[in-house]
Protein backbone atom coordinates (compact mmCIF):
# COMPACT_ATOMS: atom_id res chain seq x y z
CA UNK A 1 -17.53 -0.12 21.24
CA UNK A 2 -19.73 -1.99 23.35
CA UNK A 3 -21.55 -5.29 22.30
CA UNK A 4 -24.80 -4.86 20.68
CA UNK A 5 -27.91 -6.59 21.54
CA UNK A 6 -29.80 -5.66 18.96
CA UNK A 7 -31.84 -9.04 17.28
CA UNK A 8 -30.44 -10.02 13.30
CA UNK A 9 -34.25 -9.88 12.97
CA UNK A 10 -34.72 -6.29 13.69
CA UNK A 11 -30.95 -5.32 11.81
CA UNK A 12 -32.81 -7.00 9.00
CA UNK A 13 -35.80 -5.07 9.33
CA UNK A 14 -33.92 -1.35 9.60
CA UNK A 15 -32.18 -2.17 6.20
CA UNK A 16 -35.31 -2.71 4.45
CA UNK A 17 -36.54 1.07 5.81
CA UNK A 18 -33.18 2.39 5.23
CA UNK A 19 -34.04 5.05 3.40
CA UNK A 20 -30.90 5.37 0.77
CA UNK A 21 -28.59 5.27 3.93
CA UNK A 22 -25.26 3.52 2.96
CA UNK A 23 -24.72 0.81 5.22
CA UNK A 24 -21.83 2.54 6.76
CA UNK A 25 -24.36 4.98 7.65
CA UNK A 26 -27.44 2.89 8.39
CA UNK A 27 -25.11 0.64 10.95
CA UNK A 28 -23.57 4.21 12.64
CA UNK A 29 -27.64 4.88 13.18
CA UNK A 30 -28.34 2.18 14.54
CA UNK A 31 -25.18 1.52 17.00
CA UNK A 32 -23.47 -0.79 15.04
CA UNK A 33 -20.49 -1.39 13.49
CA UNK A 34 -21.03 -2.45 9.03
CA UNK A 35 -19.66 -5.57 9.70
CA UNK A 36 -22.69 -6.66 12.26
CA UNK A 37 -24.94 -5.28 9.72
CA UNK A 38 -23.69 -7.69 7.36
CA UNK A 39 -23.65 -10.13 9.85
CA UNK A 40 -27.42 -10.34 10.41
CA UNK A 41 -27.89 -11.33 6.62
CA UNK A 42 -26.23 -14.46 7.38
CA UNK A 43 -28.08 -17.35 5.88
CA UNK A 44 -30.54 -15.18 4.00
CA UNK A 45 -28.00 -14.06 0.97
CA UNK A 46 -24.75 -13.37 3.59
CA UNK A 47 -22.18 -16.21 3.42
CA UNK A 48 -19.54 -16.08 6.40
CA UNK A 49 -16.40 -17.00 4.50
CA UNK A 50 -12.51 -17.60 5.41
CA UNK A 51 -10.69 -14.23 5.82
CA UNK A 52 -7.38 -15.83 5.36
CA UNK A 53 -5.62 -14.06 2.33
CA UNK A 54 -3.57 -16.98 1.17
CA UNK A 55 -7.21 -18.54 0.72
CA UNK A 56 -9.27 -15.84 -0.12
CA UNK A 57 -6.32 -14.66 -2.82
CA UNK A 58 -6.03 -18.19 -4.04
CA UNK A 59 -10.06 -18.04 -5.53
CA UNK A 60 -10.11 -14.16 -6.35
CA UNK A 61 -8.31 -14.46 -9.80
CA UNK A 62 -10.92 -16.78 -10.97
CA UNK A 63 -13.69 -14.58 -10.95
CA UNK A 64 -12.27 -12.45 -13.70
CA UNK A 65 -13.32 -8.21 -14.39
CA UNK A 66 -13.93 -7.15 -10.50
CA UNK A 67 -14.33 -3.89 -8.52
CA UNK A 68 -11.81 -3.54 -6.20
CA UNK A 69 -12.83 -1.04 -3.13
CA UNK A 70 -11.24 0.22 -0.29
CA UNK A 71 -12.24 3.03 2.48
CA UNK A 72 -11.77 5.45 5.14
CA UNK A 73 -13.94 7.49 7.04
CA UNK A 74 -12.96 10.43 4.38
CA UNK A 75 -11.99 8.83 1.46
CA UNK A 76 -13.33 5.59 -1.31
CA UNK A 77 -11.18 4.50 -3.85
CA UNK A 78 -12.48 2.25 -6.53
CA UNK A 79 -10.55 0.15 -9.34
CA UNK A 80 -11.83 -2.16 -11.61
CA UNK A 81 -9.51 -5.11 -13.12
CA UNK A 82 -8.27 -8.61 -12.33
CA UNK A 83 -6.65 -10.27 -9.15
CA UNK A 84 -3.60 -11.04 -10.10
CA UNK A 85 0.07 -11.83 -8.90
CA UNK A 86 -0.46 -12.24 -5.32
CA UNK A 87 2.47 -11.77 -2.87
CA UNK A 88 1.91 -13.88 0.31
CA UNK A 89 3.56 -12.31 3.72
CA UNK A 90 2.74 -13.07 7.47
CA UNK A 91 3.05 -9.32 8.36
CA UNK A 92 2.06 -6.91 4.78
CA UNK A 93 0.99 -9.15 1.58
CA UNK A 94 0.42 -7.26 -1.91
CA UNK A 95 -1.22 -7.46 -5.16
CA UNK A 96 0.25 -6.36 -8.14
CA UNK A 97 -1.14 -5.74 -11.65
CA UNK A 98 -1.49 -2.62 -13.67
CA UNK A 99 -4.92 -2.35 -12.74
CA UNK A 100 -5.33 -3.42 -8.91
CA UNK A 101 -2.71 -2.61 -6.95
CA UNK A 102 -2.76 -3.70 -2.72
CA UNK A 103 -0.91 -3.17 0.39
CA UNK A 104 -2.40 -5.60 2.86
CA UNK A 105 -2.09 -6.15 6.34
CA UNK A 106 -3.19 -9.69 7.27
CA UNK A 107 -3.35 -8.81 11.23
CA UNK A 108 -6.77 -6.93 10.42
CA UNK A 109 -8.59 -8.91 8.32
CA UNK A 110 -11.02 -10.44 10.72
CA UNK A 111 -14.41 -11.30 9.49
CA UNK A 112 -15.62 -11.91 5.46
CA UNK A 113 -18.42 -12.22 4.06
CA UNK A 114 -19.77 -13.43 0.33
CA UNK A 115 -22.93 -11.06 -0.16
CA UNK A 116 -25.44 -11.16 -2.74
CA UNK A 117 -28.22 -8.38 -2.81
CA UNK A 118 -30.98 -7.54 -4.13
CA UNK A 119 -30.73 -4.28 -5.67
CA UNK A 120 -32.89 -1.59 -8.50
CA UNK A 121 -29.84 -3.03 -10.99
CA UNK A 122 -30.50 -6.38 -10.49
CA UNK A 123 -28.34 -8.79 -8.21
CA UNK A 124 -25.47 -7.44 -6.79
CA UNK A 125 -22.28 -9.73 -5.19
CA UNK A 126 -19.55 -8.64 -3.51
CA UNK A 127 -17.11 -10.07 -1.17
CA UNK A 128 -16.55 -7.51 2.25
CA UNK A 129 -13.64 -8.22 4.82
CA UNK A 130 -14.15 -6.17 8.01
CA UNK A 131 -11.40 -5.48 10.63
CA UNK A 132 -11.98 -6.73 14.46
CA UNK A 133 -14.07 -3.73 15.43
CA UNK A 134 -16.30 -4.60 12.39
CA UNK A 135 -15.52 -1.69 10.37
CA UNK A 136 -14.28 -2.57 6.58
CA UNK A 137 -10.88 -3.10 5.31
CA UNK A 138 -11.96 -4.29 1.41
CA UNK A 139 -14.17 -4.84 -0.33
CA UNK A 140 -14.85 -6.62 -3.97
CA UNK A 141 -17.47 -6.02 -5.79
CA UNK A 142 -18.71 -8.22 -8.97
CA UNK A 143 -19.11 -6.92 -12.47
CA UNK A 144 -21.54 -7.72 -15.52
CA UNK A 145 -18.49 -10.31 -16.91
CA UNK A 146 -17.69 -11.63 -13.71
CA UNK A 147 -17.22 -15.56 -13.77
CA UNK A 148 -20.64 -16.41 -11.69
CA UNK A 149 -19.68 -20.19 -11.30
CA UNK A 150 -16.40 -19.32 -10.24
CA UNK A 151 -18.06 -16.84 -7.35
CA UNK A 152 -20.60 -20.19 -6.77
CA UNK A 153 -17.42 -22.21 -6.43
CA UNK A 154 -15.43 -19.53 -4.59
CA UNK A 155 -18.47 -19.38 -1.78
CA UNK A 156 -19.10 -22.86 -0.94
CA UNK A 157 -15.18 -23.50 -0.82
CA UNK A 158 -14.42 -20.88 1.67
CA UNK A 159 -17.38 -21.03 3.62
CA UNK A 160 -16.70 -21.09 7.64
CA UNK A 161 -18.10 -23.64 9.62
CA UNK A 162 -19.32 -20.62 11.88
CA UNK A 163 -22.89 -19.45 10.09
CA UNK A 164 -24.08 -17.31 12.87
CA UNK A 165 -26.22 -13.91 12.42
CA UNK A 166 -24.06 -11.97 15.11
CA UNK A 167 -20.71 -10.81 15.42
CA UNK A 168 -18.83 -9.66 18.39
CA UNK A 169 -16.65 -6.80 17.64
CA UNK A 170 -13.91 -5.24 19.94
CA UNK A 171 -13.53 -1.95 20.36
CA UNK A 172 -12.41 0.88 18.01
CA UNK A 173 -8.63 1.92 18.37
CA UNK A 174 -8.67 5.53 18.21
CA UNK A 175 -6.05 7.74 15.80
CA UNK A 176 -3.33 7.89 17.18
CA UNK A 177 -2.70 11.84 17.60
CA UNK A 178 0.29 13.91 16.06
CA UNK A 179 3.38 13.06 18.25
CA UNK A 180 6.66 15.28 17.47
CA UNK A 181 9.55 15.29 19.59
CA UNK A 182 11.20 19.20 18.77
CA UNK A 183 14.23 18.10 21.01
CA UNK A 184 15.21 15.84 18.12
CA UNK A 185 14.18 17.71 15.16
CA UNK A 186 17.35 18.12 14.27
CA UNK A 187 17.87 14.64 14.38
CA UNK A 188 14.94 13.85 12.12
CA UNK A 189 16.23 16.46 9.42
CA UNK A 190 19.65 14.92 9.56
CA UNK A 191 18.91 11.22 9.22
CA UNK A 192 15.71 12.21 6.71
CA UNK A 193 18.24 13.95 4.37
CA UNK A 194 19.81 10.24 4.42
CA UNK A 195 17.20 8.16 3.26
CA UNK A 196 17.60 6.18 0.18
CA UNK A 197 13.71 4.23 0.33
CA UNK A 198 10.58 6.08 1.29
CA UNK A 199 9.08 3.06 3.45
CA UNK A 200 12.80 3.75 5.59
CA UNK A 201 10.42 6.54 6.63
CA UNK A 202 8.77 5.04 9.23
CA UNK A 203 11.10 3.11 10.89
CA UNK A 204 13.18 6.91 11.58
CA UNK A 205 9.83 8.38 12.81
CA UNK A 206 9.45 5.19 15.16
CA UNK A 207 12.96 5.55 16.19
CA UNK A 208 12.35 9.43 17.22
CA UNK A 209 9.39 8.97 18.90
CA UNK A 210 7.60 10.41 16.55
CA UNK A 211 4.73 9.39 14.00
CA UNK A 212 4.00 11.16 10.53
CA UNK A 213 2.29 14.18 10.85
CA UNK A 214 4.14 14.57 13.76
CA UNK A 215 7.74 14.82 12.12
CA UNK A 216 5.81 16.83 9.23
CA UNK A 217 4.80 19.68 11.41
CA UNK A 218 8.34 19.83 12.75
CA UNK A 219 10.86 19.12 9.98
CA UNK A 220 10.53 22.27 7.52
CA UNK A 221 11.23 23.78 4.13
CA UNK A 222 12.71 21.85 1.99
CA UNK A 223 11.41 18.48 3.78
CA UNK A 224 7.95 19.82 4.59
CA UNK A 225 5.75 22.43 3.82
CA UNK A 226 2.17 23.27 4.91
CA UNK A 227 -0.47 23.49 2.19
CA UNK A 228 -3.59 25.76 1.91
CA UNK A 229 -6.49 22.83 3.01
CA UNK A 230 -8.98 24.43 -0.10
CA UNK A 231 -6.70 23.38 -2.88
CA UNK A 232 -6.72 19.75 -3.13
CA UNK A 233 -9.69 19.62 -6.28
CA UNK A 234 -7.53 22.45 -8.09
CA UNK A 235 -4.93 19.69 -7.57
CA UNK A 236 -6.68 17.29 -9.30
CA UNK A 237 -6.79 19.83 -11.87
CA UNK A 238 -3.95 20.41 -12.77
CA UNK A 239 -2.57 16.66 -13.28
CA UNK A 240 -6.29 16.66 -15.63
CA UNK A 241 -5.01 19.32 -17.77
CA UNK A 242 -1.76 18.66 -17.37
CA UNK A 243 -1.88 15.16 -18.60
CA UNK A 244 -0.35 13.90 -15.97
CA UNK A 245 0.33 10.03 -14.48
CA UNK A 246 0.07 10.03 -10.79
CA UNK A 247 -0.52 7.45 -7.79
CA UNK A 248 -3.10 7.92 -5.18
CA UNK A 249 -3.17 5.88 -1.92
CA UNK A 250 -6.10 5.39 -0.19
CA UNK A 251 -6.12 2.88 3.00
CA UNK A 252 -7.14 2.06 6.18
CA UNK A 253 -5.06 -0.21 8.98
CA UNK A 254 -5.76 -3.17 6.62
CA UNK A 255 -5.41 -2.55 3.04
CA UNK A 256 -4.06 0.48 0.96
CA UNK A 257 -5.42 0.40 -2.67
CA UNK A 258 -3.34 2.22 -5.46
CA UNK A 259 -4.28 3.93 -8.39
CA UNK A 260 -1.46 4.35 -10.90
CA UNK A 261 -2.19 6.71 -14.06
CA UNK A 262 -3.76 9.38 -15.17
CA UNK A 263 -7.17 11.61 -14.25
CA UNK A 264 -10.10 12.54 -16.64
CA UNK A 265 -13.57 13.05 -15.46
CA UNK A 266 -13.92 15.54 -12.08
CA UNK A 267 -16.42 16.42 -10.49
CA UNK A 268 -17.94 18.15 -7.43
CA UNK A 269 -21.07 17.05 -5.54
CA UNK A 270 -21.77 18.41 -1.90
CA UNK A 271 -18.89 17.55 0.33
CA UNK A 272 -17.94 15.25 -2.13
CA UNK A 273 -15.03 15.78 -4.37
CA UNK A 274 -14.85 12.80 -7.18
CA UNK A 275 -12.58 11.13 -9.88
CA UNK A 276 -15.33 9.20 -12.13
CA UNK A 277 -13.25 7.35 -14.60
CA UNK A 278 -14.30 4.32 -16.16
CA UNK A 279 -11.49 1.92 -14.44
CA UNK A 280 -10.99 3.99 -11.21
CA UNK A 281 -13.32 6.41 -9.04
CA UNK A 282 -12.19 8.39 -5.99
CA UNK A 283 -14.87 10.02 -3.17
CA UNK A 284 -12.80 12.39 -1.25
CA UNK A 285 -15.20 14.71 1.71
CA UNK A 286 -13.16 18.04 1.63
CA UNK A 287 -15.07 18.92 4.40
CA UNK A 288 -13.03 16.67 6.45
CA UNK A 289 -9.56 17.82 5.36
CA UNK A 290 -7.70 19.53 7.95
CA UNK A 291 -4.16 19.91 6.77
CA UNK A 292 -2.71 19.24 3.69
CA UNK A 293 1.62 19.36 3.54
CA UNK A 294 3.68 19.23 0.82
CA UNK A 295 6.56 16.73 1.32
CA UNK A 296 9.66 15.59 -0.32
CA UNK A 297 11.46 12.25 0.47
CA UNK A 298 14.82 11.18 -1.02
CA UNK A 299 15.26 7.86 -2.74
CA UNK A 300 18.15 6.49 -4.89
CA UNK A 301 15.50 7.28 -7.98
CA UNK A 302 15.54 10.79 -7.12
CA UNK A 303 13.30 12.76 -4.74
CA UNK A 304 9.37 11.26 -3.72
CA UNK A 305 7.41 14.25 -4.30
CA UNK A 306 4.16 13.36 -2.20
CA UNK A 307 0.83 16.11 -1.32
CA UNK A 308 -0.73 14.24 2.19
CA UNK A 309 -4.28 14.87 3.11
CA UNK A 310 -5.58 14.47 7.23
CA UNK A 311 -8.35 15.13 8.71
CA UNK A 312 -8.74 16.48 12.18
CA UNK A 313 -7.52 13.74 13.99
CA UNK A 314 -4.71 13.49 12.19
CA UNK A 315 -5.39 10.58 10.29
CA UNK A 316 -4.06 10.23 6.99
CA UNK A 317 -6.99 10.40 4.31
CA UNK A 318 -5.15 9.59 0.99
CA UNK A 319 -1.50 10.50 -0.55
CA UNK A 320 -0.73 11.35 -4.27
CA UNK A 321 2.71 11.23 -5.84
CA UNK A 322 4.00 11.36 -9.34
CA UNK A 323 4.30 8.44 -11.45
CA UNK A 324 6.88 7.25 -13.29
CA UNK A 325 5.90 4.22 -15.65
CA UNK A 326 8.29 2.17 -18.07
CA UNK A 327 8.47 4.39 -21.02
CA UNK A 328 7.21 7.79 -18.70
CA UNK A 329 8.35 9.69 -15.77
CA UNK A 330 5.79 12.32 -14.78
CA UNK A 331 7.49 13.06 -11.31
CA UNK A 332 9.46 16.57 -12.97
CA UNK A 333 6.17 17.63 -13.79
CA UNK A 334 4.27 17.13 -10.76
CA UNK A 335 7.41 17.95 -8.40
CA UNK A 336 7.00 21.36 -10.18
CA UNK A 337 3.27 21.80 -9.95
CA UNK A 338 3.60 20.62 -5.98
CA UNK A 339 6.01 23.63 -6.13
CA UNK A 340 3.72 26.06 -7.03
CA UNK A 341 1.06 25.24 -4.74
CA UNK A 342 0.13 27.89 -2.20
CA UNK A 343 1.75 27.55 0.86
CA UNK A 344 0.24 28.36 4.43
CA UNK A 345 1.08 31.34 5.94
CA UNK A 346 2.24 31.67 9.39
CA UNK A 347 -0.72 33.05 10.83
CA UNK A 348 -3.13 30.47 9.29
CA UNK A 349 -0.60 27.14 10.57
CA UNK A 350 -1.16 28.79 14.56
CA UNK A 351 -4.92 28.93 13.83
């Protein structure tokens, strides 16, 4: 993306006539990227702060009942708990509580900001970490019982020296595009039938030459099966009726948030498909789904089960599995209802 000229003064200006555009949106309007938008707040209720995790993990905890938030271009996943148990790493770092549950990739977390907004609902603070081409990796949002000295304290300890109303960005890496390498399917069956770990996944892709969708569209039945792309809300569904525990992934480059547990409250609006539970929300556009496989992974625990949603760039838009807690496995259940999903036909997979 090319550098924008465009005065903090004016940016300022367009959000106030925004019209109910999210600021994903608004910035897309106006040739931005979200992370200059935020940018141009600087100094008038926009605090640049470190984006360091070891620091920025270090204060989170303190601020008590938060909104955890993380994004694609297709897909929002909300949870609402406690930072907790932090897991430093140079290359991946994690979170892990019952509640909020991370993947994180330090590499692309860039730029942060603490926000506070004026808003109908009153004031509204959040903390928003954007990637190098200013587009968000995660975002926390506070609640009604969130410690507001701590967030005071948390702001003016991580503040940057660096207070400026602009931010260069560089540009947007593109999705990377299915890449399959048929010589080697065989291969890829052989030493997929071996794996013991579902993260050993990637490294054999890598190996082949290959990436994920990639290896999907080539591996086959019982590995990999094509999905009908309308089913994913009667999905949902099921595991609602069902009773079920499952884990959705949502992520990004950066971060991958993960919901562990169970689905109540659906509901369809537009484009929009949505899980609007009390502790955890999902917005999924199903107009953007543009394959959906079915796909089974061996582990020593027994086989991953996993339904994979991309869109038609072949990005990956979100993953859901079955989960298996202390006291309850749910993966027989779900690894039966994945079973009776619809499968693609033929003629639809050349279309």
């Amino acid at each position: 993306m090319e550098q924008v000229l465009m005065a903090p003064q004016d940016i300022r200006e367009a959000y106030v006539n925004k019209a109910g555009k999210r600021d994903r949106d608004l910035a897309e309007s106006l040739g931005l990227t979200e992370g200059q938008l935020v940018a141009a707040f600087v100094g008038q209720g926009a605090t640049r702060i470190s984006a360091n995790l070891d620091d920025l993990f270090g204060q989170l905890n303190g601020l008590g009942e938060v909104m955890a938030l993380t994004r694609n271009p297709s897909c929002v996943i909300e949870k609402v708990g406690q930072y907790d148990n932090y897991h430093s790493g140079a290359h991946a770092a994690m979170v892990l509580t019952e509640a909020i549950d991370l993947r994180m990739f330090p590499s692309h977390w860039k730029h942060a900001f603490a926000v506070e907004r004026e808003t109908d609902a009153g004031m509204r603070r959040s903390i928003q970490v954007f990637d190098a081409a200013g587009d968000a990796v995660h975002k926390i949002f506070l609640r009604d019982s969130s410690d507001l000295d701590h967030w005071a304290h948390l702001t003016r300890a991580l503040a940057s020296e660096d207070q400026s109303q602009t931010l260069s960005v560089e540009p947007r890496k593109a999705t990377e595009t299915p890449k399959a390498n048929p010589e080697k399917a065989d291969i890829l069956r052989s030493e997929w039938a071996k794996m013991t770990d579902t993260h050993q996944f990637m490294r054999l892709t890598s190996k082949l030459k290959m990436n994920r969708l990639g290896a999907y569209r080539i591996a086959g039945a019982p590995l990999t099966r094509p999905l009908q792309t309308d089913i994913v809300a009667g999905i949902f569904e099921q595991v609602c009726d069902q009773d079920l525990e499952v884990m959705v992934f949502v992520g990004n480059r950066g971060c991958i948030e993960i919901h562990g547990g169970p689905v109540e409250t659906l509901k369809q609006m537009g484009p929009w498909f949505n899980v609007l539970d009390p502790q955890f929300n999902l917005h999924l556009r199903t107009d953007h789904i543009a394959e959906v496989w079915a796909v089974n992974k061996p582990t020593q625990r027994g086989p991953a089960v996993s339904v994979e949603v991309f869109d038609a760039k072949g990005g990956l838009i979100f993953q859901i599995f079955g989960r298996r807690s202390g006291e309850t496995d749910h993966r027989p259940a779900w690894n039966a209802l994945v079973d009776g999903l619809p499968t693609l036909s033929e003629q639809e997979v050349k279309k």
